[in-house]
N, C-alpha and C. Protein backbone atom coordinates (compact mmCIF):
# COMPACT_ATOMS: atom_id res chain seq x y z
N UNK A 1 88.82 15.08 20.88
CA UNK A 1 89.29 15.56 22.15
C UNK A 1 88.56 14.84 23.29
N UNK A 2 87.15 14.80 22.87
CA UNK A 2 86.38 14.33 24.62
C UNK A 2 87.00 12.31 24.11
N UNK A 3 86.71 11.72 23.17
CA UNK A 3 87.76 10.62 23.69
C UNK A 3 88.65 10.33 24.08
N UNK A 4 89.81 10.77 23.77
CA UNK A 4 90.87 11.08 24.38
C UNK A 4 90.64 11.59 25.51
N UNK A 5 90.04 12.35 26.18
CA UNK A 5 90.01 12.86 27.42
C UNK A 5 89.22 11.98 28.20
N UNK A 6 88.59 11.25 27.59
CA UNK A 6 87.37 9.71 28.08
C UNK A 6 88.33 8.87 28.60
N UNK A 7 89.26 8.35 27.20
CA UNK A 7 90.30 7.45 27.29
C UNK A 7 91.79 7.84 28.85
N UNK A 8 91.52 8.52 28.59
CA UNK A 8 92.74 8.79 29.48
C UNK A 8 92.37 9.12 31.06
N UNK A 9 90.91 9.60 31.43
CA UNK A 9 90.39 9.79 32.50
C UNK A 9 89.97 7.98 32.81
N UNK A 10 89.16 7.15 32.14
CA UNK A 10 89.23 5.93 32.08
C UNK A 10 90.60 5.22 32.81
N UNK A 11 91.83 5.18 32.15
CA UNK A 11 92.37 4.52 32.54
C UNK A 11 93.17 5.07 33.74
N UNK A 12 93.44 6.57 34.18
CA UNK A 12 93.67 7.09 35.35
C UNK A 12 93.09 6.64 36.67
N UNK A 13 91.76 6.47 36.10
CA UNK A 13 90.69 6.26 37.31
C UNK A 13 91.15 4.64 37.80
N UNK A 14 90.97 4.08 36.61
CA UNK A 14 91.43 2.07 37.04
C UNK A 14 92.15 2.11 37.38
N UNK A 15 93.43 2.56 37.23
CA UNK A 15 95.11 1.67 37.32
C UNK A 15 95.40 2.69 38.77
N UNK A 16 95.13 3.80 38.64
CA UNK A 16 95.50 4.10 40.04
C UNK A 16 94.71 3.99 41.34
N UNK A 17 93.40 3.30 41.05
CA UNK A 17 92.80 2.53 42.48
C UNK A 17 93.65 0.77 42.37
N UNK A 18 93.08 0.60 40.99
CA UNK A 18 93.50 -1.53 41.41
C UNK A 18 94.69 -1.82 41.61
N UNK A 19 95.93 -1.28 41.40
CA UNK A 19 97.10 -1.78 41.50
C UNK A 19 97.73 -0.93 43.10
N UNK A 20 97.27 0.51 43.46
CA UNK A 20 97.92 0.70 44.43
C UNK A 20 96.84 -0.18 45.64
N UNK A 21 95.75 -0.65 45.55
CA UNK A 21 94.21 -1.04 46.42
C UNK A 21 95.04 -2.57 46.58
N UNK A 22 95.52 -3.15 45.83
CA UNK A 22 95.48 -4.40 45.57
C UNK A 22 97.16 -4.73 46.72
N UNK A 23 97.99 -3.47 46.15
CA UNK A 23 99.48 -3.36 47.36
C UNK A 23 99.15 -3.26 48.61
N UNK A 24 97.97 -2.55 48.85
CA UNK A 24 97.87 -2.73 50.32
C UNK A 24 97.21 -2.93 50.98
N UNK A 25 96.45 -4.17 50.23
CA UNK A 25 95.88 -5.19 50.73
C UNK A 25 96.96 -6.25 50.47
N UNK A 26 97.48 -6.42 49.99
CA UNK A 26 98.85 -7.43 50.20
C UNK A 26 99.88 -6.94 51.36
N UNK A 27 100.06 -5.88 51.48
CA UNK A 27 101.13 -5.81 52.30
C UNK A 27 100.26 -5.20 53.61
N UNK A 28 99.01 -5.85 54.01
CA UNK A 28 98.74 -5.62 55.30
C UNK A 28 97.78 -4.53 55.68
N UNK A 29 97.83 -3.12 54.80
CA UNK A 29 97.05 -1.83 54.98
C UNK A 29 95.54 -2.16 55.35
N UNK A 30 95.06 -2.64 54.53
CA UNK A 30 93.50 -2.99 54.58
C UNK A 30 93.48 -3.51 56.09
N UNK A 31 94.19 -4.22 56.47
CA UNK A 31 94.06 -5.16 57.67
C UNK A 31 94.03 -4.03 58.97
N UNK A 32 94.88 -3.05 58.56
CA UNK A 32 94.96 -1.89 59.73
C UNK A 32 93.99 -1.03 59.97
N UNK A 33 93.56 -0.95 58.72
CA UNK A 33 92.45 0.33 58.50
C UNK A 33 90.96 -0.61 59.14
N UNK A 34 91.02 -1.68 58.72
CA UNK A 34 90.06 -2.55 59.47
C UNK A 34 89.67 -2.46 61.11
N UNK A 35 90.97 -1.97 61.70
CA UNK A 35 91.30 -2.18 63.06
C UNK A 35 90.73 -0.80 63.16
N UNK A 36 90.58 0.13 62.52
CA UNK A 36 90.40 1.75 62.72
C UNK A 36 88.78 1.59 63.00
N UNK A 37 87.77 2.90 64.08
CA UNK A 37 86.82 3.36 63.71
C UNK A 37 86.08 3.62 62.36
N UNK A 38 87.29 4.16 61.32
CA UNK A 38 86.40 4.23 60.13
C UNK A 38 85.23 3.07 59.63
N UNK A 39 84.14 3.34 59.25
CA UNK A 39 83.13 2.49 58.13
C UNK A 39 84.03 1.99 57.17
N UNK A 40 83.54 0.80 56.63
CA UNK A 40 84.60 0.56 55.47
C UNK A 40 83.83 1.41 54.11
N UNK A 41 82.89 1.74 54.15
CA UNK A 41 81.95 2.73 53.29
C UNK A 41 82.74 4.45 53.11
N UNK A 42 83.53 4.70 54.52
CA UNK A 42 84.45 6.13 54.22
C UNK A 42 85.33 5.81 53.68
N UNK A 43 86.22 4.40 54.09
CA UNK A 43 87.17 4.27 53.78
C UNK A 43 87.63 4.18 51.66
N UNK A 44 85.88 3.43 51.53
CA UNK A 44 85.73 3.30 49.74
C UNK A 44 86.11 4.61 49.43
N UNK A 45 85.15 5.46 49.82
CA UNK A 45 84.39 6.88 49.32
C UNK A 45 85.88 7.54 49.20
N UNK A 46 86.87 7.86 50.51
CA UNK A 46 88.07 8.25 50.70
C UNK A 46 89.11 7.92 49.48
N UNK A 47 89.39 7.13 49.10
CA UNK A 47 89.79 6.17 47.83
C UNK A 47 89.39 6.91 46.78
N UNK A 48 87.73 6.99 46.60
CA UNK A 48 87.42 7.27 45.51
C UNK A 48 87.51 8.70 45.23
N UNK A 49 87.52 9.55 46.17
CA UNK A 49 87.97 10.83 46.25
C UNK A 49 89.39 11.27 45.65
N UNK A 50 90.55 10.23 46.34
CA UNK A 50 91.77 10.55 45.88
C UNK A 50 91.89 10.10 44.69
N UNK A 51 91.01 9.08 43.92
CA UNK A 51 91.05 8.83 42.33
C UNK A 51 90.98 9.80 41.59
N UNK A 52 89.72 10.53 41.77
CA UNK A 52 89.10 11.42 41.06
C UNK A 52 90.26 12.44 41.36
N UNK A 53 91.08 13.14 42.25
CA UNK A 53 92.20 13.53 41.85
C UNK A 53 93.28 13.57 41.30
N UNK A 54 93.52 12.16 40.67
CA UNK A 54 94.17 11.54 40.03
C UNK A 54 93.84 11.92 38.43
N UNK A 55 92.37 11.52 38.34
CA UNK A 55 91.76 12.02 37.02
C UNK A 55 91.95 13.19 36.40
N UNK A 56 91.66 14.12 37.47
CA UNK A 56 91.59 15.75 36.70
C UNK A 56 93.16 16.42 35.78
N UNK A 57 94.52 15.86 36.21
CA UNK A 57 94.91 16.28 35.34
C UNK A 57 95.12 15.56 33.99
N UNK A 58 94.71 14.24 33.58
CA UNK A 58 94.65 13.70 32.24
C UNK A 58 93.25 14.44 31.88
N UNK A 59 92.31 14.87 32.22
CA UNK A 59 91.23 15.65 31.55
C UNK A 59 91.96 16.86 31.45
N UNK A 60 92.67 18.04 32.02
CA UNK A 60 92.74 18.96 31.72
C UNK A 60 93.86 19.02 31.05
N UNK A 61 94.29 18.73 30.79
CA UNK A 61 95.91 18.67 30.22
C UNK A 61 95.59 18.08 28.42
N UNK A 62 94.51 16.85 28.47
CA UNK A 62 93.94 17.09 26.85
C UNK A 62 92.99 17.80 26.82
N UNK A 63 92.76 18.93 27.75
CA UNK A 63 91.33 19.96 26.84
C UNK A 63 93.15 21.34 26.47
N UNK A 64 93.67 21.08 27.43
CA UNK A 64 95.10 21.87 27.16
C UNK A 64 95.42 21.45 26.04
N UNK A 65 96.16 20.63 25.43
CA UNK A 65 96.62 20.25 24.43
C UNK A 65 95.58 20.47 22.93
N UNK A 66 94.38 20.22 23.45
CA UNK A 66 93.71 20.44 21.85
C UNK A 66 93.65 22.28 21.91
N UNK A 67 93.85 22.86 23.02
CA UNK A 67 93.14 24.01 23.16
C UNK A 67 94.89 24.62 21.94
N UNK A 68 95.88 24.31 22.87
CA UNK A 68 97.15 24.31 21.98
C UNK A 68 97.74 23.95 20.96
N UNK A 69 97.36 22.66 20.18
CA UNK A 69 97.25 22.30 19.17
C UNK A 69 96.45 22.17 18.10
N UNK A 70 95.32 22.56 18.61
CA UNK A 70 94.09 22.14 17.81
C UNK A 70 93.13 22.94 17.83
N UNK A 71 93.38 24.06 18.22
CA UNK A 71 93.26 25.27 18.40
C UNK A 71 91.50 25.18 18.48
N UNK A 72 90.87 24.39 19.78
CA UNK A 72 89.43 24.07 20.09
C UNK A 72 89.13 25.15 20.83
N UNK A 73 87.94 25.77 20.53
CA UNK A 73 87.55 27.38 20.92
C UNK A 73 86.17 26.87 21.79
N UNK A 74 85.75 26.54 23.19
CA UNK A 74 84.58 26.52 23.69
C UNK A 74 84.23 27.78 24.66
N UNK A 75 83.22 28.19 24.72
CA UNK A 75 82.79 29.23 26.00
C UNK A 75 83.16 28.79 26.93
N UNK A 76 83.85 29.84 28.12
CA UNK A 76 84.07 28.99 29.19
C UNK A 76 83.09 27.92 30.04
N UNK A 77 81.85 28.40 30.22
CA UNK A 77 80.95 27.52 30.72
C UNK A 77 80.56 25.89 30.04
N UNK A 78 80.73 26.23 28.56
CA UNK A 78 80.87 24.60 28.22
C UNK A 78 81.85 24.03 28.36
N UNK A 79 83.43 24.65 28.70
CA UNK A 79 84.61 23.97 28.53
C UNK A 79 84.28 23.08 30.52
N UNK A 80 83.80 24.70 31.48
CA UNK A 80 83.54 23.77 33.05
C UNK A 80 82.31 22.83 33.21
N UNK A 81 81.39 22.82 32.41
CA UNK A 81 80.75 21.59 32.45
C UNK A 81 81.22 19.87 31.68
N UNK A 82 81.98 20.25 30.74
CA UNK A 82 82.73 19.29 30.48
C UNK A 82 83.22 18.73 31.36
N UNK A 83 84.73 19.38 31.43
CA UNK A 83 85.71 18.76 32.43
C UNK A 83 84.85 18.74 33.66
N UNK A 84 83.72 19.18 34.26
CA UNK A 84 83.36 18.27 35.60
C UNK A 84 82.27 17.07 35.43
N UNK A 85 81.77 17.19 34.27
CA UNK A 85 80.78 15.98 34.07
C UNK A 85 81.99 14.96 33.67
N UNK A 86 82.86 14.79 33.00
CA UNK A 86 83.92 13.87 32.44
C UNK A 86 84.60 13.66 33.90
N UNK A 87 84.56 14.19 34.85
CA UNK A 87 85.71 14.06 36.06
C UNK A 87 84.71 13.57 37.01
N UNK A 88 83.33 14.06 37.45
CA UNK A 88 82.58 12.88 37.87
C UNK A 88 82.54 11.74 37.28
N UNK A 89 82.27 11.73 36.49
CA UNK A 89 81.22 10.06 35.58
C UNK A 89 82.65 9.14 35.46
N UNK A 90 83.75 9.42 36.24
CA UNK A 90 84.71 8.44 36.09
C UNK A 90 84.46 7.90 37.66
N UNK A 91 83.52 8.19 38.46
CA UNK A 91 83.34 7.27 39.84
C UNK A 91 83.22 5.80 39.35
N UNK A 92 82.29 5.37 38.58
CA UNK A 92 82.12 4.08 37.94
C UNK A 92 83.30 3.60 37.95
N UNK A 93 84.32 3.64 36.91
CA UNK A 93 85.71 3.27 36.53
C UNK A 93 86.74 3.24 37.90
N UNK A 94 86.61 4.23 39.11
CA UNK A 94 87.38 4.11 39.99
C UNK A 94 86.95 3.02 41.02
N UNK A 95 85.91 2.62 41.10
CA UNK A 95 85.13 1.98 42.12
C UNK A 95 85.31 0.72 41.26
N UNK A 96 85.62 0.18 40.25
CA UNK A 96 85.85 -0.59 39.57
C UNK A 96 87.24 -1.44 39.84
N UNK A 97 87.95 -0.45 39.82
CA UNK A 97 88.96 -0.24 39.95
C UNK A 97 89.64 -0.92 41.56
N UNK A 98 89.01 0.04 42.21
CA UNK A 98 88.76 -0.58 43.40
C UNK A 98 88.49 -2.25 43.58
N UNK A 99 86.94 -2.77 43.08
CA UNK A 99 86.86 -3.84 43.21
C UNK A 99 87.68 -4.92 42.57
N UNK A 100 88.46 -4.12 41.85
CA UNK A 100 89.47 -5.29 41.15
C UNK A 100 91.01 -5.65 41.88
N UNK A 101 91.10 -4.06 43.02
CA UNK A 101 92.74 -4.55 43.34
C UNK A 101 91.88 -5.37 44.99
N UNK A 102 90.91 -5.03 45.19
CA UNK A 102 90.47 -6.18 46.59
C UNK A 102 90.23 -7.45 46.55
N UNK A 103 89.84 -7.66 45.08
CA UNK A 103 90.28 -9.30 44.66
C UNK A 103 91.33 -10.01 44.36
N UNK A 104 91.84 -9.31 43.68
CA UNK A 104 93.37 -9.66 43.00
C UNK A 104 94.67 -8.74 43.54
N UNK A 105 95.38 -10.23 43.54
CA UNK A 105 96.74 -9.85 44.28
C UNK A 105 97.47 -8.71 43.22
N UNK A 106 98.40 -8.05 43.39
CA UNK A 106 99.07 -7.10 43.02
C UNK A 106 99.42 -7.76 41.41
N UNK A 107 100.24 -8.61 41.34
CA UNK A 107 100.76 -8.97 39.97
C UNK A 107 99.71 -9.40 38.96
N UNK A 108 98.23 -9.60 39.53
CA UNK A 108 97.70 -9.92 38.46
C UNK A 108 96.56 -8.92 38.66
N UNK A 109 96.08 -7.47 39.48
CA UNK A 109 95.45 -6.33 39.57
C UNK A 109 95.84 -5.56 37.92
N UNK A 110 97.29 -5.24 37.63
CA UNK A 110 97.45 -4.74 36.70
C UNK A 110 97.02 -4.97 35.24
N UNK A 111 97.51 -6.50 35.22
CA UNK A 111 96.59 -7.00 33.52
C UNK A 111 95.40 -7.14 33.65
N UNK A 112 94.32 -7.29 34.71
CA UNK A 112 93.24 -7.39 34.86
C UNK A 112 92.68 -6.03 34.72
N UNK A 113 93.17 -4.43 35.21
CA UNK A 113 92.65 -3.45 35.22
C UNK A 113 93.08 -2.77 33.71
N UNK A 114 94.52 -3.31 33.17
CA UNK A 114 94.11 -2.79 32.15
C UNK A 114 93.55 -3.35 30.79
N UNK A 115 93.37 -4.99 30.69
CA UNK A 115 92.44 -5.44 30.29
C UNK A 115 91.12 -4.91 30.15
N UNK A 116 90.63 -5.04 31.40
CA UNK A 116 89.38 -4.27 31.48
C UNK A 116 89.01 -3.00 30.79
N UNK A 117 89.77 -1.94 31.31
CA UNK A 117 89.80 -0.70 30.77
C UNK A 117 90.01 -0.66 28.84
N UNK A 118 90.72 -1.50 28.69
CA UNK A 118 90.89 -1.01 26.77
C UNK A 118 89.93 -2.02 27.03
N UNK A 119 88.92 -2.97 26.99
CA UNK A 119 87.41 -3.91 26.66
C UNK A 119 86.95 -2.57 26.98
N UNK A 120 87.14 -1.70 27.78
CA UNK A 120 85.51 -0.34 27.96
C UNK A 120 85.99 0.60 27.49
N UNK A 121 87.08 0.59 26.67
CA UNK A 121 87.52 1.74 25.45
C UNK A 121 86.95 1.42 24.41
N UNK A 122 87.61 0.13 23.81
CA UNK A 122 87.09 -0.39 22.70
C UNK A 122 85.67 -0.63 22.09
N UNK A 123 85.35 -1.40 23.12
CA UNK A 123 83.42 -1.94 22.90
C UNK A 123 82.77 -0.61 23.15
N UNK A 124 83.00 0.34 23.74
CA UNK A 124 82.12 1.62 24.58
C UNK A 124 82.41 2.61 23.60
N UNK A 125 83.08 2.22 22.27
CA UNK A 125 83.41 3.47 21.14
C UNK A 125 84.14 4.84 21.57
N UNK A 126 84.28 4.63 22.41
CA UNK A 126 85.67 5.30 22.84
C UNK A 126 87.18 5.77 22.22
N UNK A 127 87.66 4.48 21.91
CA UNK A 127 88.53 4.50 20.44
C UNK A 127 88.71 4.19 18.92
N UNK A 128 86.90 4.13 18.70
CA UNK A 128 86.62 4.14 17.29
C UNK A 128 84.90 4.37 17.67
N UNK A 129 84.83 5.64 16.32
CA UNK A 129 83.31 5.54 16.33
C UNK A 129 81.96 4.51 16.14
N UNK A 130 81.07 4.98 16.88
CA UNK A 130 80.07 3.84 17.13
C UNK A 130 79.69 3.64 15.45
N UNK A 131 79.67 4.89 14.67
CA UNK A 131 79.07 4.83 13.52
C UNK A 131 79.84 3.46 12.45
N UNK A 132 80.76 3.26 12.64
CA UNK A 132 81.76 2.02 12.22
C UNK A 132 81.26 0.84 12.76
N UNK A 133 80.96 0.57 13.47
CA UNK A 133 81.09 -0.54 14.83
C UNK A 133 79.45 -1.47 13.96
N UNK A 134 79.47 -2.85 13.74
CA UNK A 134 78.83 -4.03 13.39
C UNK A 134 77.62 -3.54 14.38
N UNK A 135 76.25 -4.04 14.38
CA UNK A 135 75.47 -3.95 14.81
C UNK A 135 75.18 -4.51 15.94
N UNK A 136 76.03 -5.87 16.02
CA UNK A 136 75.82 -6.99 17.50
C UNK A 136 77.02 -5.84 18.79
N UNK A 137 77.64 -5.01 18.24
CA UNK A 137 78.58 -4.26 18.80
C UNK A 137 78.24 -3.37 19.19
N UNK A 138 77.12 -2.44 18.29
CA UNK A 138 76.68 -1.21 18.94
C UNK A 138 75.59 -1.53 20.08
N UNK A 139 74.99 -2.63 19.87
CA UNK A 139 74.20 -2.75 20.96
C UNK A 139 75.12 -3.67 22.35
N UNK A 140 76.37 -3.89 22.61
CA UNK A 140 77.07 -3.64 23.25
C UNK A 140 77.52 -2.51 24.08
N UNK A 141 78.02 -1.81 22.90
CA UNK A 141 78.42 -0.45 23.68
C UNK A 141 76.97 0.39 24.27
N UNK A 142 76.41 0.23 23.91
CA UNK A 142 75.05 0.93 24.42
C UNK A 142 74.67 0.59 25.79
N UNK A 143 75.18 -0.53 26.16
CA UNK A 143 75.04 -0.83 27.48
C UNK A 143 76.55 -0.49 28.41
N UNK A 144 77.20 -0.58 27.84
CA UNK A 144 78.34 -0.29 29.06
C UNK A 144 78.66 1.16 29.34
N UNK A 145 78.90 1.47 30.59
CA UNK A 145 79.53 2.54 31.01
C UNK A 145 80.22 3.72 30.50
N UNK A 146 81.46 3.12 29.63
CA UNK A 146 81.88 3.91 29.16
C UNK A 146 81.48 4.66 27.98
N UNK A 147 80.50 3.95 27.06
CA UNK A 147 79.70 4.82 25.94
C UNK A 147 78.82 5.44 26.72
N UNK A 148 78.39 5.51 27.67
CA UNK A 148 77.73 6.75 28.46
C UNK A 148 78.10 7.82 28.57
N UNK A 149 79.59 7.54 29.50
CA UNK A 149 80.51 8.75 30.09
C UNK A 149 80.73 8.82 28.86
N UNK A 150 81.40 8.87 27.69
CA UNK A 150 82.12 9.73 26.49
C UNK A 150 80.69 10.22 25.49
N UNK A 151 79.44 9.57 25.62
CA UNK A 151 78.17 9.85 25.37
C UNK A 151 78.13 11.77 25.75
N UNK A 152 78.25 11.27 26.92
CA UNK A 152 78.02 13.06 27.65
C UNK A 152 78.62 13.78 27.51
N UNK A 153 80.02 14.01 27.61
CA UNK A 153 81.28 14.92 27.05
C UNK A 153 80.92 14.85 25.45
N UNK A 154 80.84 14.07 24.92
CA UNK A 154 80.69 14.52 23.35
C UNK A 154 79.05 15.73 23.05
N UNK A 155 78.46 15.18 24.25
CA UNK A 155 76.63 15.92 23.75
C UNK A 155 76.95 17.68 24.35
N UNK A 156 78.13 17.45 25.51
CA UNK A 156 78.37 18.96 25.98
C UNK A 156 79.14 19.98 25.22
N UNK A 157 79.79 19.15 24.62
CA UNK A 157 80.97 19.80 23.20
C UNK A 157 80.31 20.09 22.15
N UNK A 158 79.11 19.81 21.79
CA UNK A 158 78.42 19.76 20.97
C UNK A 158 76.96 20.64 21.47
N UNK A 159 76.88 21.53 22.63
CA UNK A 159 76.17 22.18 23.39
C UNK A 159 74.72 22.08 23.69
N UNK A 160 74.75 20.78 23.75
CA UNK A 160 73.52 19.84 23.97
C UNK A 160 73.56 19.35 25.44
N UNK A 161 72.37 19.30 25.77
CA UNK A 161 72.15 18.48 27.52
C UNK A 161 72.66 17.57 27.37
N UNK A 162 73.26 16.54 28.44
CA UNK A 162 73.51 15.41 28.32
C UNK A 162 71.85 14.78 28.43
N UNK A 163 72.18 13.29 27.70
CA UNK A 163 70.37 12.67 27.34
C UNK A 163 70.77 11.79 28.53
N UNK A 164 69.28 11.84 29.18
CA UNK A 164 69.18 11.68 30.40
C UNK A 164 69.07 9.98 30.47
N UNK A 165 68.80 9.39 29.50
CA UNK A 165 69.30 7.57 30.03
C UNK A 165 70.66 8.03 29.88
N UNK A 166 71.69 8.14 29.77
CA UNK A 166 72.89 8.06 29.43
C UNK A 166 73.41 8.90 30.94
N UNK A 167 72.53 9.67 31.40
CA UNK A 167 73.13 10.15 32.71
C UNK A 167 72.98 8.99 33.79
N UNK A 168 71.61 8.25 33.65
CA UNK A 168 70.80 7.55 34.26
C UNK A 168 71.82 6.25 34.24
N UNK A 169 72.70 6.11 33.27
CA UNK A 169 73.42 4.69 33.11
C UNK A 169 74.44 5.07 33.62
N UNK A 170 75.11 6.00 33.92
CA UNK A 170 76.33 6.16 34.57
C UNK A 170 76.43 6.23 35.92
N UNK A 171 74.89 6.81 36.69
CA UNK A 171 74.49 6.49 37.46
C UNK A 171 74.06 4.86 38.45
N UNK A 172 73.71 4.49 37.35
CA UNK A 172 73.10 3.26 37.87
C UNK A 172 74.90 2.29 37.96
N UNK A 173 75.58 2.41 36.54
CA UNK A 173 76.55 1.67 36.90
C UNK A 173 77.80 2.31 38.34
N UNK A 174 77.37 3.30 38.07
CA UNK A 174 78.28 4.04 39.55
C UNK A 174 77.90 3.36 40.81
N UNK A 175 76.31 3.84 40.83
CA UNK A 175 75.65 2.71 42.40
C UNK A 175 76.12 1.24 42.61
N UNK A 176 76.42 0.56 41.41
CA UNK A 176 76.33 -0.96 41.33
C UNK A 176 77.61 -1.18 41.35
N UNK A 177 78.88 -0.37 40.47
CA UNK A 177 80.01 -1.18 41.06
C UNK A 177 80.47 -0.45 42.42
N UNK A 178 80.20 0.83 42.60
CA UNK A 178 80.44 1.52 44.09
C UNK A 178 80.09 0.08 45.27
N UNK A 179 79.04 -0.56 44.77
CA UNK A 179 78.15 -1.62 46.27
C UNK A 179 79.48 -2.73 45.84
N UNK A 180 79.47 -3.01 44.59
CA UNK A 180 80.76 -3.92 44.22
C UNK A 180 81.84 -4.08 45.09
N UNK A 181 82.80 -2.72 44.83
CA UNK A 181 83.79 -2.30 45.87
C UNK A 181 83.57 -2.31 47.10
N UNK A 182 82.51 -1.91 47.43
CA UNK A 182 81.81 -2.28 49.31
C UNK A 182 82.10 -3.61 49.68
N UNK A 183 81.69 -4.59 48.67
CA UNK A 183 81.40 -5.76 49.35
C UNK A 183 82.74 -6.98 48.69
N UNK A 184 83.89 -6.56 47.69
CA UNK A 184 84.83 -6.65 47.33
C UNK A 184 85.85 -6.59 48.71
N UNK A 185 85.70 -4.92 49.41
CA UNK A 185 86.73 -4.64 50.40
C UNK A 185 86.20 -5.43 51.62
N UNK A 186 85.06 -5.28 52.05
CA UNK A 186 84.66 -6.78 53.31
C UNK A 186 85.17 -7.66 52.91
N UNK A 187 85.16 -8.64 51.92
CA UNK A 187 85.68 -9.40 51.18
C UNK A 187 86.80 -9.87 51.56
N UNK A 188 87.86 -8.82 50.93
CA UNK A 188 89.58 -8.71 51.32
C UNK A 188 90.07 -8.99 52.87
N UNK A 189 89.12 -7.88 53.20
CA UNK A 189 89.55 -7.48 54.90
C UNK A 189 88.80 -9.18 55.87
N UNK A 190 88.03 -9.97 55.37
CA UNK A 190 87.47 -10.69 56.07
C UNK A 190 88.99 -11.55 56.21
N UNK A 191 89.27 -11.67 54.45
CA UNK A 191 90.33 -12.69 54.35
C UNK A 191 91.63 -12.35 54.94
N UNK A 192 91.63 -11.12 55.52
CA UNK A 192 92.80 -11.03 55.26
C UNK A 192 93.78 -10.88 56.83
């Protein structure tokens, strides 16, 4: 369930910042909002806000479905720390997301974001367990993002703290592509 709910908050978060980010910066938007008072720092954050709304119903809709099919029994308090640690820790992936439609034009935002996204399904054990995965691989996924975020939803389902490098990495990659997208959208808007 928490992969699937990894997987699907993952690619919610990408495809609906880079491909609509990437339209309007092609068709001019960025260029307007440029002209506005806003910081281009609200304007990220704003974005990343309406992602993360984007997210919450592919998280709740598979804790729905296993709850309906699969008849998964959690206390309520572990089921709301889930779904909000899984619905934060997708800032990384949206800000990503972000920096990918301010580089790339519209027609090539899409294979690029979802490229990206199944490479941080796949390698991040996301859609196959780490316990399978070659050794030059697990120490792959150990570094990227997404074996973090599905790291934590699996340790909360399992009614364990999340382990604090693994909070610490979702963190750190959140700060780093968040500055990404900062300096991605100057970027756009300089060019544009």
């Amino acid at each position: 369930m928490v992969s699937m709910a990894a997987y699907g908050a993952l690619a919610a978060a990408m495809i609906s910042t880079a491909v609509p980010w990437s339209q309007e910066r092609h068709s001019g938007w960025l260029r307007q909002l440029q002209i506005t008072p806003l910081p281009g720092w609200a304007i990220i954050l704003t974005k990343l806000v309406s992602s993360l709304l984007l997210v919450l119903p592919s998280l709740l809709l598979v804790g729905l479905a296993a709850v309906l099919t699969q008849h998964v029994s959690l206390p309520p308090g572990r089921w709301a720390a889930l779904i909000l640690a899984m619905w934060i820790g997708t800032i990384p992936f949206a800000a990503l997301g972000l920096a990918i439609g301010s580089l790339l034009p519209p027609e090539a935002a899409q294979p690029v974001a979802m490229v990206g996204m199944m490479g941080l399904a796949l390698l991040g054990g996301i859609l196959f367990p780490e316990s399978i995965m070659p050794s030059a691989m697990k120490t792959i996924a150990h570094e990227l993002p997404s074996y973090d975020y599905a790291s934590i939803g699996w340790r909360i389902i399992a009614g364990e703290a999340p382990n604090t490098a693994e909070v610490a990495g979702i963190l750190a990659w959140g700060v780093a592509l968040v500055a990404l997208a900062l300096v991605a959208y100057r970027r756009a808007t300089v060019r544009a």
